[in-house]
PDB file of N, CA and C in Angstrom:
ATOM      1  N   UNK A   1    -228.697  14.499  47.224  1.00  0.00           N
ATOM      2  CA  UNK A   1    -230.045  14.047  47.563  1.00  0.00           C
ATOM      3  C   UNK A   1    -230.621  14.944  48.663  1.00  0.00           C
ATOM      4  N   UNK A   2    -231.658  14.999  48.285  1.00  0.00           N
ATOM      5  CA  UNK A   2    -232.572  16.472  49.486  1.00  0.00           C
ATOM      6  C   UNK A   2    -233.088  15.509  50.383  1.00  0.00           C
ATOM      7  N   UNK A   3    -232.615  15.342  51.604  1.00  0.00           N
ATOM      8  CA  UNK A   3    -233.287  14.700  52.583  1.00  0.00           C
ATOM      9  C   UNK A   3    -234.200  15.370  53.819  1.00  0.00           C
ATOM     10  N   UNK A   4    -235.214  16.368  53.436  1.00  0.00           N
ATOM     11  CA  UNK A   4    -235.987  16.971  53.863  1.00  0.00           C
ATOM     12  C   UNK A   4    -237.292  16.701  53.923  1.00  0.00           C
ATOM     13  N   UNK A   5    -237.463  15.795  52.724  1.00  0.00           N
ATOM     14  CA  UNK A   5    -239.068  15.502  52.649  1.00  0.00           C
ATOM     15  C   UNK A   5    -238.722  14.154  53.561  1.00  0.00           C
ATOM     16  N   UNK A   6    -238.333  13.080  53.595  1.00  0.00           N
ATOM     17  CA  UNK A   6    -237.952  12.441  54.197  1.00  0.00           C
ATOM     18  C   UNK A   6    -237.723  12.420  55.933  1.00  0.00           C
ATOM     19  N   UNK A   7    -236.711  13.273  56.064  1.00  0.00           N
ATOM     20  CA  UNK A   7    -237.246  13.535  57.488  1.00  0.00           C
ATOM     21  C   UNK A   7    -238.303  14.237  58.101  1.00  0.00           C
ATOM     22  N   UNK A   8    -239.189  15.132  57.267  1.00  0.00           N
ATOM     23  CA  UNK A   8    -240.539  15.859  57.627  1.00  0.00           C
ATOM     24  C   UNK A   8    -241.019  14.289  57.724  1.00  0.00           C
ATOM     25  N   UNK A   9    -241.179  13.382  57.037  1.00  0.00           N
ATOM     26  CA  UNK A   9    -242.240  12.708  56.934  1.00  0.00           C
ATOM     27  C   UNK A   9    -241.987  11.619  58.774  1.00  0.00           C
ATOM     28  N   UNK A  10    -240.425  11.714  58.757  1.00  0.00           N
ATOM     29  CA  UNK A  10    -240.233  10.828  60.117  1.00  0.00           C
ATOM     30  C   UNK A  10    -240.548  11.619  61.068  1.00  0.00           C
ATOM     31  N   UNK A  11    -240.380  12.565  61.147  1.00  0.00           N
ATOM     32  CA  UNK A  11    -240.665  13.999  62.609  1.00  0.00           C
ATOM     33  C   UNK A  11    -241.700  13.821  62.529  1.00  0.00           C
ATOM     34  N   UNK A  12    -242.696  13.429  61.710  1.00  0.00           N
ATOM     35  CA  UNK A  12    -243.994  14.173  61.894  1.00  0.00           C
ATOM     36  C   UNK A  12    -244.680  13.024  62.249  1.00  0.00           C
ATOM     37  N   UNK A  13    -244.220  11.629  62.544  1.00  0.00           N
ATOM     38  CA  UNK A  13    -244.830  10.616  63.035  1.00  0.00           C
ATOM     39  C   UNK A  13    -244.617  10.625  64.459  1.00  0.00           C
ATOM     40  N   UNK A  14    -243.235  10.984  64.483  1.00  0.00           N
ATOM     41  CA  UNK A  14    -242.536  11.155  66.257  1.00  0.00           C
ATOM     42  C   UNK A  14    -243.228  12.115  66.728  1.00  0.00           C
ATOM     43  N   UNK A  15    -243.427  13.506  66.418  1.00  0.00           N
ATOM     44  CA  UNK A  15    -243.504  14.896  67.022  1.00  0.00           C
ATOM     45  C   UNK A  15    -244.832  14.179  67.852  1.00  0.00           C
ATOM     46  N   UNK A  16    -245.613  13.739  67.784  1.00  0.00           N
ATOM     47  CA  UNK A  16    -247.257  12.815  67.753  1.00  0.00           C
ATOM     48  C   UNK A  16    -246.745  12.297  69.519  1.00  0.00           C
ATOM     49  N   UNK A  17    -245.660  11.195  69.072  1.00  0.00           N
ATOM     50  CA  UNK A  17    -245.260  10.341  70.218  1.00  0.00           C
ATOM     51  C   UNK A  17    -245.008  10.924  71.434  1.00  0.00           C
ATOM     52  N   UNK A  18    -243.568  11.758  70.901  1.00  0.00           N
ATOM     53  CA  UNK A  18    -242.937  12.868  71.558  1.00  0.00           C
ATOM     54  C   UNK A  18    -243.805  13.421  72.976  1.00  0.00           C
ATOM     55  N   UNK A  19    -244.885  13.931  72.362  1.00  0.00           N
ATOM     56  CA  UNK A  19    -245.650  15.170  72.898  1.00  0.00           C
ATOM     57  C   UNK A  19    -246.599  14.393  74.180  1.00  0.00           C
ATOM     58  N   UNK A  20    -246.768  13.030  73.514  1.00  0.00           N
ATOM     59  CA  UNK A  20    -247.636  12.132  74.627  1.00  0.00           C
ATOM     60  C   UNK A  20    -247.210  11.528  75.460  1.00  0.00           C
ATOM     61  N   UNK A  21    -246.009  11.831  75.104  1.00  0.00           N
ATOM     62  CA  UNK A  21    -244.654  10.955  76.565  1.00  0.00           C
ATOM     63  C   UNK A  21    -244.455  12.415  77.293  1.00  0.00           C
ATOM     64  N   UNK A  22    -244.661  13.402  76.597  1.00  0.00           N
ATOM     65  CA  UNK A  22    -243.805  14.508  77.645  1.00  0.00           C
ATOM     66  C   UNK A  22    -244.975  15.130  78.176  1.00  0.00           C
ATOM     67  N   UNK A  23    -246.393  15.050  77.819  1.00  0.00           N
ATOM     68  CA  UNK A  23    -247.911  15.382  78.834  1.00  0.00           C
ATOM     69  C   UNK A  23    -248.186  14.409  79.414  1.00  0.00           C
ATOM     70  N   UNK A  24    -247.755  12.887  79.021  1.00  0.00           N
ATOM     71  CA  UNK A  24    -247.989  11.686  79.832  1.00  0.00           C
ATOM     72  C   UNK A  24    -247.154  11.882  81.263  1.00  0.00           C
ATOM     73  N   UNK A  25    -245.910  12.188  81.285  1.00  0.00           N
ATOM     74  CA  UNK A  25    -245.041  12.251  82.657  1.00  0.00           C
ATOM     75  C   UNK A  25    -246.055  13.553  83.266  1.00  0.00           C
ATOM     76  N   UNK A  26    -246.833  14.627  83.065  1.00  0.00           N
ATOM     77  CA  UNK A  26    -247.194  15.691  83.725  1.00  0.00           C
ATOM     78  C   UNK A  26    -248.006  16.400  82.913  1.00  0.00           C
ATOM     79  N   UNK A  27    -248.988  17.070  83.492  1.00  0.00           N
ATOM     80  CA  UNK A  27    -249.673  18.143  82.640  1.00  0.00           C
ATOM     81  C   UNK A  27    -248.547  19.328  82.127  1.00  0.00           C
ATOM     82  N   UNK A  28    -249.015  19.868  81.546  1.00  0.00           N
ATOM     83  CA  UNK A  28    -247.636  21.007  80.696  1.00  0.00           C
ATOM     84  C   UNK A  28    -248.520  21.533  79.902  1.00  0.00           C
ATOM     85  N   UNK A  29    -248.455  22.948  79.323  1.00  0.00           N
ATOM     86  CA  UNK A  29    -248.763  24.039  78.780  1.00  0.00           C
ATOM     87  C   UNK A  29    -248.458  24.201  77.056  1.00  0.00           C
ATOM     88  N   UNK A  30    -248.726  24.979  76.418  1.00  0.00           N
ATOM     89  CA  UNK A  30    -248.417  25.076  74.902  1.00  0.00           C
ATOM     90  C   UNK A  30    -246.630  25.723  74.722  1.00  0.00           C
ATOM     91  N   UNK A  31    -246.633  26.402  75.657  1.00  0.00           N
ATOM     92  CA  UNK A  31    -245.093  26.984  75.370  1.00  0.00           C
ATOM     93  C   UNK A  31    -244.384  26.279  75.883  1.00  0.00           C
ATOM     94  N   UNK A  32    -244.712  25.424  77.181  1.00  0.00           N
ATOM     95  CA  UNK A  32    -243.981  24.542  77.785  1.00  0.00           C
ATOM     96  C   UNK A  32    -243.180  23.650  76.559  1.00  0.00           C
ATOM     97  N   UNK A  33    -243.834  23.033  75.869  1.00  0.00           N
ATOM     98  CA  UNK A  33    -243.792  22.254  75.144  1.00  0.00           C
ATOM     99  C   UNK A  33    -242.636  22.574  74.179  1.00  0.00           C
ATOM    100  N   UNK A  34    -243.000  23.335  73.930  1.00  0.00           N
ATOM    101  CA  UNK A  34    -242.424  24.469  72.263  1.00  0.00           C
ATOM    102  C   UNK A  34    -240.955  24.181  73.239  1.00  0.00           C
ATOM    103  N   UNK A  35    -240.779  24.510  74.273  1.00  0.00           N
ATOM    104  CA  UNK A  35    -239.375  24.950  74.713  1.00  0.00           C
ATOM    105  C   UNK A  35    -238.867  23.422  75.354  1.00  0.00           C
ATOM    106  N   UNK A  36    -239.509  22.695  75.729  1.00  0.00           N
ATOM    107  CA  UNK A  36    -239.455  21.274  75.828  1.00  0.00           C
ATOM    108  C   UNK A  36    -238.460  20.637  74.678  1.00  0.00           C
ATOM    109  N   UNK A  37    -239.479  20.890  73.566  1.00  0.00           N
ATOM    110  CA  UNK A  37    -238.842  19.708  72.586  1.00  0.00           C
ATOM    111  C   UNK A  37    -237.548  20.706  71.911  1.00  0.00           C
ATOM    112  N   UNK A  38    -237.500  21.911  72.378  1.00  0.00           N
ATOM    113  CA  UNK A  38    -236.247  22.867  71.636  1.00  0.00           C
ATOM    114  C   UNK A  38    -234.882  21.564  71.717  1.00  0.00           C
ATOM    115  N   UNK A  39    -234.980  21.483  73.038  1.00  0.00           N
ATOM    116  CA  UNK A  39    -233.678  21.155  74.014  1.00  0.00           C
ATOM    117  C   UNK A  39    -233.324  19.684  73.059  1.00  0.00           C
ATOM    118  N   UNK A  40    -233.964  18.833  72.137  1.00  0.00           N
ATOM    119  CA  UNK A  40    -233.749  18.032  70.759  1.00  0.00           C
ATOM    120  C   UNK A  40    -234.305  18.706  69.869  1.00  0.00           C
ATOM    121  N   UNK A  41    -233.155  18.962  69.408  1.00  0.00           N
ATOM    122  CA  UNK A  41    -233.343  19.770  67.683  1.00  0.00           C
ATOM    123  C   UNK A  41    -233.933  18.984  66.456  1.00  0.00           C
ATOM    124  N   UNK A  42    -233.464  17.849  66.365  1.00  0.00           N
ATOM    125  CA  UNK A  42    -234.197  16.986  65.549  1.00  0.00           C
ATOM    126  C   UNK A  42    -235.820  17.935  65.375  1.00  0.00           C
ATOM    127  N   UNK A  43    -236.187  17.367  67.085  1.00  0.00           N
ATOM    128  CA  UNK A  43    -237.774  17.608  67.050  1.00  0.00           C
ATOM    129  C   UNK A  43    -238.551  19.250  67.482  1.00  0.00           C
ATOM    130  N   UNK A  44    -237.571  19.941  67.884  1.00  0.00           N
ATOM    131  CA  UNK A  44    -237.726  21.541  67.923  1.00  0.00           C
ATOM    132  C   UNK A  44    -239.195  21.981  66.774  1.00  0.00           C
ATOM    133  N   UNK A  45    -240.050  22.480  67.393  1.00  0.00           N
ATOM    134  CA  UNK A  45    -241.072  22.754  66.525  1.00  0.00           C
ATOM    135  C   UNK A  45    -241.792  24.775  67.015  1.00  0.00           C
ATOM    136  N   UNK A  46    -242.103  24.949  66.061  1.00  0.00           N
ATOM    137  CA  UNK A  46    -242.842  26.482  66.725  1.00  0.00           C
ATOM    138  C   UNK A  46    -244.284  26.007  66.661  1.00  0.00           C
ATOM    139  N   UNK A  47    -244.608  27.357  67.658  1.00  0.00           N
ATOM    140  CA  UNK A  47    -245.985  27.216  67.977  1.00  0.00           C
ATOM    141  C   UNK A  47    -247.321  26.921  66.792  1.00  0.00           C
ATOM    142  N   UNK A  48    -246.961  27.030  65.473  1.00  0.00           N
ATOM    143  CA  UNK A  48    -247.548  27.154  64.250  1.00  0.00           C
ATOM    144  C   UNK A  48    -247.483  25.676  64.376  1.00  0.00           C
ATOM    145  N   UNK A  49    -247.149  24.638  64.741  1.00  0.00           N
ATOM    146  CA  UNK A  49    -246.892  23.295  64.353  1.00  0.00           C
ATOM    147  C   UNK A  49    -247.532  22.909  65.245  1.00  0.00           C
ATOM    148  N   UNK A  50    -247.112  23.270  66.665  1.00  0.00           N
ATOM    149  CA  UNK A  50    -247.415  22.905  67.997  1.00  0.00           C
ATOM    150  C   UNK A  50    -249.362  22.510  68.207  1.00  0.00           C
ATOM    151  N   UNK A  51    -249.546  24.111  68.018  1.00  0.00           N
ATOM    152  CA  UNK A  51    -250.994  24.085  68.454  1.00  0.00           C
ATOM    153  C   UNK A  51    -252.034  23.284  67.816  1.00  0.00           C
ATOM    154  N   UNK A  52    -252.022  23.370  65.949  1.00  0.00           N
ATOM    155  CA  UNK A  52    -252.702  22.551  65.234  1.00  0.00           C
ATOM    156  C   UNK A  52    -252.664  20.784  65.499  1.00  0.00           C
ATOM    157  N   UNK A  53    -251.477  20.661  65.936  1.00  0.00           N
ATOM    158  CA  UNK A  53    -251.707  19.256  66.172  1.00  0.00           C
ATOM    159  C   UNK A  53    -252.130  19.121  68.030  1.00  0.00           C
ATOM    160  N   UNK A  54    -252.027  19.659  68.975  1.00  0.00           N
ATOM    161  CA  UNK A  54    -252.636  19.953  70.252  1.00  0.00           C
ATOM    162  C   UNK A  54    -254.326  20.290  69.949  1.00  0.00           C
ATOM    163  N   UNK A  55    -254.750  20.948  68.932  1.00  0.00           N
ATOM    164  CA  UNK A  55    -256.184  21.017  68.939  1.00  0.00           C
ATOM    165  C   UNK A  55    -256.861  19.588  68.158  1.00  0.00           C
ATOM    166  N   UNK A  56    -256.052  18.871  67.340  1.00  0.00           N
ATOM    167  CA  UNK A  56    -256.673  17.580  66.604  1.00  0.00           C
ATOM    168  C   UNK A  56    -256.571  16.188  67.773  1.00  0.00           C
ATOM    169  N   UNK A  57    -255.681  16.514  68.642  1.00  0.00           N
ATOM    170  CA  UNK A  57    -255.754  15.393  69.942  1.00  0.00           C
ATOM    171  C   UNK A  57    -256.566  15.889  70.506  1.00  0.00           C
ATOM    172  N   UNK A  58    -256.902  17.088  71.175  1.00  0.00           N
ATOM    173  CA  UNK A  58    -257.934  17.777  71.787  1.00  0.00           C
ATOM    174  C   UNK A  58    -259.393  17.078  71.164  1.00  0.00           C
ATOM    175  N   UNK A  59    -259.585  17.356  69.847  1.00  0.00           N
ATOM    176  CA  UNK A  59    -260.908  16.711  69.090  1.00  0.00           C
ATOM    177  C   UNK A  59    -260.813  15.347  69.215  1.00  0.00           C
ATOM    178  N   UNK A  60    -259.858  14.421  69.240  1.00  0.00           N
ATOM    179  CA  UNK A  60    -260.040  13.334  69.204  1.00  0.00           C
ATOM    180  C   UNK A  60    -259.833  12.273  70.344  1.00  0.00           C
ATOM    181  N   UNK A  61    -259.796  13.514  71.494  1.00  0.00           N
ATOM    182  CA  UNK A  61    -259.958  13.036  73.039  1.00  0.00           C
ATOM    183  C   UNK A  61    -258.657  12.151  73.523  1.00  0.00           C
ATOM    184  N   UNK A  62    -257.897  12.432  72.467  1.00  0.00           N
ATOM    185  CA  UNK A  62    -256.581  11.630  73.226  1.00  0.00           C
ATOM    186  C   UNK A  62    -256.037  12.474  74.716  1.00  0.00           C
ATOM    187  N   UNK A  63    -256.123  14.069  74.485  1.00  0.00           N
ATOM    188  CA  UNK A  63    -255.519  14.931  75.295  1.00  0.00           C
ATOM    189  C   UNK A  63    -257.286  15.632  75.592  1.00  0.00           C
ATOM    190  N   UNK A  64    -256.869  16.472  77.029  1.00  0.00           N
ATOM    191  CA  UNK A  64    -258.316  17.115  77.193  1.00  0.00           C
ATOM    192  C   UNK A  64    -256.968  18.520  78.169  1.00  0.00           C
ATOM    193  N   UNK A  65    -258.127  19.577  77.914  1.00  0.00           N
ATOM    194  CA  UNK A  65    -257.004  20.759  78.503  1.00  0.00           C
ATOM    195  C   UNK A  65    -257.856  21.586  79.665  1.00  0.00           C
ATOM    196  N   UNK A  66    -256.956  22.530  80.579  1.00  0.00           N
ATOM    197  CA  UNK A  66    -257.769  22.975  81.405  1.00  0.00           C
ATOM    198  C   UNK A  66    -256.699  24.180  81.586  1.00  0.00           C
ATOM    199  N   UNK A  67    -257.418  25.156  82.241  1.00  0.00           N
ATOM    200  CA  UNK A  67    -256.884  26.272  82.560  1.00  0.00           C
ATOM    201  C   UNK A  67    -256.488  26.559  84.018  1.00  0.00           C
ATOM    202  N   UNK A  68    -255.254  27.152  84.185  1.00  0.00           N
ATOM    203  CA  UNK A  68    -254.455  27.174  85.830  1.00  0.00           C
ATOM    204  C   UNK A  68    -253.849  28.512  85.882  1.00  0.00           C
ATOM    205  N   UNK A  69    -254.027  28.582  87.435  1.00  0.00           N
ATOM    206  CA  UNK A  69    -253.647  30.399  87.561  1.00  0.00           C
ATOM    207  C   UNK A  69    -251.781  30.237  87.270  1.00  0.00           C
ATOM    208  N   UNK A  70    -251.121  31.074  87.073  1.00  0.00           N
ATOM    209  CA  UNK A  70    -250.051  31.044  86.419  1.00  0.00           C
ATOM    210  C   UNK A  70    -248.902  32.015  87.434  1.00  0.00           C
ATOM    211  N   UNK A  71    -248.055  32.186  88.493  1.00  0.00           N
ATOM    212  CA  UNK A  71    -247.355  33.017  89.644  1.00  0.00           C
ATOM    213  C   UNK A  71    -246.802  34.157  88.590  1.00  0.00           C
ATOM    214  N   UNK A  72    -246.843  33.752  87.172  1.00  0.00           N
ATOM    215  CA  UNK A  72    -245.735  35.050  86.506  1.00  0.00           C
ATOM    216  C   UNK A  72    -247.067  35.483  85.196  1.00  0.00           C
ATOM    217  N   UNK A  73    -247.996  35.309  85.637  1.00  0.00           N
ATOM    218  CA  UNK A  73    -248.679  35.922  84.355  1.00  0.00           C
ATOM    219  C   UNK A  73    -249.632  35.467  84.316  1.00  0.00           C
ATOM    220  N   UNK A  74    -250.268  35.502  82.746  1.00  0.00           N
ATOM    221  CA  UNK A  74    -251.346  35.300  83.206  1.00  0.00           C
ATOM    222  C   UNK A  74    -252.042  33.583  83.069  1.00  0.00           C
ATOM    223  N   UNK A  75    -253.606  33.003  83.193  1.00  0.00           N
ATOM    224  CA  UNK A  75    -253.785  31.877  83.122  1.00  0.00           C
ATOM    225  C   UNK A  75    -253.130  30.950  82.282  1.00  0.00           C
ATOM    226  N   UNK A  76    -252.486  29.798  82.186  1.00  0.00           N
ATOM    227  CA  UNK A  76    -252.249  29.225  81.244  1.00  0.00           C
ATOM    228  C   UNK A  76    -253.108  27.751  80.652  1.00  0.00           C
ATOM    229  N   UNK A  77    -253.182  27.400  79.933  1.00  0.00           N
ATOM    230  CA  UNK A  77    -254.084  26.028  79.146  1.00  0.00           C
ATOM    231  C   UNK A  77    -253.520  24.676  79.276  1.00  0.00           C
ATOM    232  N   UNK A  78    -253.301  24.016  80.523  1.00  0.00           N
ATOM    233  CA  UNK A  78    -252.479  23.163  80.812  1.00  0.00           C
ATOM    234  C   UNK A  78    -252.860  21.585  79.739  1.00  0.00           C
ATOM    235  N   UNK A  79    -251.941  20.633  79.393  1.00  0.00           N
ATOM    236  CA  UNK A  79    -252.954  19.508  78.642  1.00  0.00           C
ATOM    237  C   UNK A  79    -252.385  18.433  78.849  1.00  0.00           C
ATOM    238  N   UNK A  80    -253.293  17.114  79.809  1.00  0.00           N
ATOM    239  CA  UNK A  80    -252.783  16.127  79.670  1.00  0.00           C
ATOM    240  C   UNK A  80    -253.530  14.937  79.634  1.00  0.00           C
ATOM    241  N   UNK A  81    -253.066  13.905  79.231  1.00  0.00           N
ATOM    242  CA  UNK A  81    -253.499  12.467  78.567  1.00  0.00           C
ATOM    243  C   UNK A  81    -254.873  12.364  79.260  1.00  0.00           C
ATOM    244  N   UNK A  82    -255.857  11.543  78.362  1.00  0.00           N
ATOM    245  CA  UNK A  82    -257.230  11.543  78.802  1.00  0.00           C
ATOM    246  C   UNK A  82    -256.748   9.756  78.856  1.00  0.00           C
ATOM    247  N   UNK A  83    -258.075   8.972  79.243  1.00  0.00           N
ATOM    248  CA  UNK A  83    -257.833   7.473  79.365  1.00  0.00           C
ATOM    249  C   UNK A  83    -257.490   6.752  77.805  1.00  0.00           C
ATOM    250  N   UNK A  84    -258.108   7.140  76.800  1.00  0.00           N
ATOM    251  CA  UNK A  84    -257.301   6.704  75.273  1.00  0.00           C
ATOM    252  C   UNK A  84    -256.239   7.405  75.191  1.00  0.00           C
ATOM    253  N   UNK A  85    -256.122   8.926  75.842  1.00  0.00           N
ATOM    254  CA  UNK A  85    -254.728   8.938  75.432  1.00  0.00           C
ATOM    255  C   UNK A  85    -253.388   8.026  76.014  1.00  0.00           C
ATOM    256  N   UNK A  86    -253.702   7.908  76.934  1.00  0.00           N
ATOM    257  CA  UNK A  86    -253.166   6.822  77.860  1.00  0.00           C
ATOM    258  C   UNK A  86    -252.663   5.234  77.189  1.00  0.00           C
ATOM    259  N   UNK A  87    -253.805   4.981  76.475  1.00  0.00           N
ATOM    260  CA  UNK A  87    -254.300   3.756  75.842  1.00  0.00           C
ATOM    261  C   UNK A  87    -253.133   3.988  74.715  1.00  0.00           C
ATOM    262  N   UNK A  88    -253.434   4.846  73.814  1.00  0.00           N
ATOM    263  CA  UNK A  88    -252.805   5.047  72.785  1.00  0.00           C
ATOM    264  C   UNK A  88    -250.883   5.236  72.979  1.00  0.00           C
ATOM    265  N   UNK A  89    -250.989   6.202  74.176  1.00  0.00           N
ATOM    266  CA  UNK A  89    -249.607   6.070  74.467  1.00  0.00           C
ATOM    267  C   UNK A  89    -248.889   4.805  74.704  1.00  0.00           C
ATOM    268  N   UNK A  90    -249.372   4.284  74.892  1.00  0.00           N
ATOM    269  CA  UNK A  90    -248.803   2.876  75.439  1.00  0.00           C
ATOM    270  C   UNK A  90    -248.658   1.929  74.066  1.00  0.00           C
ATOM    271  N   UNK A  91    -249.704   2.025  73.275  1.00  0.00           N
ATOM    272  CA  UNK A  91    -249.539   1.165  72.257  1.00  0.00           C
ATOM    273  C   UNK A  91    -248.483   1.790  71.190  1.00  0.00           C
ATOM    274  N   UNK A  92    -248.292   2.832  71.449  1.00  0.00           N
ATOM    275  CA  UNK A  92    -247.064   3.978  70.367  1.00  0.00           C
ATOM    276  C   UNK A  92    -246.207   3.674  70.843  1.00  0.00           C
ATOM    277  N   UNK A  93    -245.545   3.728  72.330  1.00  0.00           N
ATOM    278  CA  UNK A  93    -244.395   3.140  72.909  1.00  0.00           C
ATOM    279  C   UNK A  93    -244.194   1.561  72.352  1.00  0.00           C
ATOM    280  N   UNK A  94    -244.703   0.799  72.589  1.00  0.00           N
ATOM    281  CA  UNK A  94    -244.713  -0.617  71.902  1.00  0.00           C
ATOM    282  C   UNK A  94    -244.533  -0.926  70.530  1.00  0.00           C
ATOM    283  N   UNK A  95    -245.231  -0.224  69.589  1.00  0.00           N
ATOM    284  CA  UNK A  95    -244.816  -0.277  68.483  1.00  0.00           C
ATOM    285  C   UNK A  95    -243.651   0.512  68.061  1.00  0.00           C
ATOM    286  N   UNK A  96    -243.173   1.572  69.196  1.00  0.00           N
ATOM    287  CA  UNK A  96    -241.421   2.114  68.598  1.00  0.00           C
ATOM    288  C   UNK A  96    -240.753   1.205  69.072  1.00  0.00           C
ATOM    289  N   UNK A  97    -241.045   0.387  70.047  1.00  0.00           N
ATOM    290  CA  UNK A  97    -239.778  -0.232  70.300  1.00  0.00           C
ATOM    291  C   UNK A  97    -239.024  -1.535  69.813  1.00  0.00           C
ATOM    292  N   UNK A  98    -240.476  -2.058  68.759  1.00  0.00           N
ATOM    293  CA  UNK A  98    -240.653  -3.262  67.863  1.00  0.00           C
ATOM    294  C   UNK A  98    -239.933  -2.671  66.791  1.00  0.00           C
ATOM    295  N   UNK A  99    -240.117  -1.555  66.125  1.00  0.00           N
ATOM    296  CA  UNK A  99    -239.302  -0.784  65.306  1.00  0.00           C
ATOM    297  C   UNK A  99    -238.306  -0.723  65.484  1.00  0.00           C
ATOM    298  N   UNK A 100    -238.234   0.226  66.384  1.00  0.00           N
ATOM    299  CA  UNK A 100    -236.364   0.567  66.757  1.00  0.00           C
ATOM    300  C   UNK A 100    -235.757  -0.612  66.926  1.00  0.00           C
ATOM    301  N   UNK A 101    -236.041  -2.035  67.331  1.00  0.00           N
ATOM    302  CA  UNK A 101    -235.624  -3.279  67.757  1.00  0.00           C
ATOM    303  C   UNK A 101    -235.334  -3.692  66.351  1.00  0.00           C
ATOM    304  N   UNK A 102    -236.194  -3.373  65.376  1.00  0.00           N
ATOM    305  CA  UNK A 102    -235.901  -4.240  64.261  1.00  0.00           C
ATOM    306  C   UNK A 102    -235.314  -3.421  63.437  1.00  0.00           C
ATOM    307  N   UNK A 103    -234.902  -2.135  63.227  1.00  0.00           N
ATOM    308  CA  UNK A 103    -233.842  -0.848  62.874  1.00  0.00           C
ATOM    309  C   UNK A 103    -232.628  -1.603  63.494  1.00  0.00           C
ATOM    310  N   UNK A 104    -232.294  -1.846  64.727  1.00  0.00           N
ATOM    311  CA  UNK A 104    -231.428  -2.347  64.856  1.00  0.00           C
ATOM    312  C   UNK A 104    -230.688  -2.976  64.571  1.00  0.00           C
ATOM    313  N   UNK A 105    -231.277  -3.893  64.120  1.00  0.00           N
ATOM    314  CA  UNK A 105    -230.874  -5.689  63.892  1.00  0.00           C
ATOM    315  C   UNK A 105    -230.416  -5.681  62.323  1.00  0.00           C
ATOM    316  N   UNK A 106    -231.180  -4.910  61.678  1.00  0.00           N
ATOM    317  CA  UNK A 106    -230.974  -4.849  60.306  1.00  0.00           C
ATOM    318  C   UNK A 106    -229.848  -3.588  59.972  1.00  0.00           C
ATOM    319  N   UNK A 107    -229.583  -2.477  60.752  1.00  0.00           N
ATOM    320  CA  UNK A 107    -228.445  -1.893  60.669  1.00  0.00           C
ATOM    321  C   UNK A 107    -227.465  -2.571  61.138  1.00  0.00           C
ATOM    322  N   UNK A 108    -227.301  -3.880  61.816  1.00  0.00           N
ATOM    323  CA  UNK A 108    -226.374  -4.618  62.386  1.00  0.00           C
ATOM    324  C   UNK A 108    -226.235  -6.339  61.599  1.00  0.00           C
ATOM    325  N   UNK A 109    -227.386  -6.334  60.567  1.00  0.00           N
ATOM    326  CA  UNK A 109    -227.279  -7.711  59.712  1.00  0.00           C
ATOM    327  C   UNK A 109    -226.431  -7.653  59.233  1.00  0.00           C
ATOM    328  N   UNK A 110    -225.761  -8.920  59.281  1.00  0.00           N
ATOM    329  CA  UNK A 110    -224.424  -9.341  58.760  1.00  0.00           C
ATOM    330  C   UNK A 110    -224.765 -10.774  57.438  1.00  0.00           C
ATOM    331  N   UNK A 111    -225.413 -10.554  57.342  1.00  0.00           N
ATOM    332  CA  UNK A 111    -226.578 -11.864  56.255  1.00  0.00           C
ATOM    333  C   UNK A 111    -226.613 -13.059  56.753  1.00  0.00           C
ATOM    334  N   UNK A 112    -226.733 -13.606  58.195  1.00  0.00           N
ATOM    335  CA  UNK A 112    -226.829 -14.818  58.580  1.00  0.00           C
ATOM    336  C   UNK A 112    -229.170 -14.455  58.877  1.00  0.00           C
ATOM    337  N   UNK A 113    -229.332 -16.030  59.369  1.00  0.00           N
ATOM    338  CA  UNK A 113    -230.260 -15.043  59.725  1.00  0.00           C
ATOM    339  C   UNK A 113    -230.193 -14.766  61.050  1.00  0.00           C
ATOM    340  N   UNK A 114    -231.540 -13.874  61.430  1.00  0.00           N
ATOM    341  CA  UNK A 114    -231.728 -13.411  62.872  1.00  0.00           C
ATOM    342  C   UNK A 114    -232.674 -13.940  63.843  1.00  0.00           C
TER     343      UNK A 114
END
């Protein structure tokens, strides 16, 4: 069984989450990121993945970006949570954890109920 389309389809709900928990703790940059999520392979993504979904939060005001002088080079495009993104983060955290809570329970049903 090819379990590829399958996990594209789960990464690509997380990669979303991921990215708003790790600009939610701090503003952070486009490569930041890229090398961020390396360090979990699961969610490891290149910049081809990265940016297109950083410019559709950008349009849809979850994230807003700004530019900062940089000690090793040159300016970089820093991006972090606007007040819906905020909003939204919070309600994504809540609904993983209703999930993962109920992933749980049912990888652990023993057929009584719960």
């Amino acid at each position: 069984m090819d379990m590829s389309e399958w996990t594209s389809q789960v990464r690509r709900g997380l990669l979303e989450y991921c990215i708003l928990q790790l600009i939610g703790k701090e503003p952070r940059y486009g490569y930041e990121l890229v090398t961020l999520l390396s360090r979990w392979e699961p969610l490891a993504v290149t910049e081809g993945t990265l940016y297109p979904l950083l410019r559709r939060l950008l349009k849809d005001q979850i994230i807003e970006s700004y530019w900062q002088e940089s000690e090793s080079g040159p300016p970089r495009k820093y991006y972090r949570l606007t007040g819906i993104g905020i909003s939204l983060m919070d309600m994504m955290s809540a609904e993983w954890h209703k999930i993962g809570g109920a992933v749980r329970q049912i990888e652990t049903y023993g057929g009584e109920p719960i």
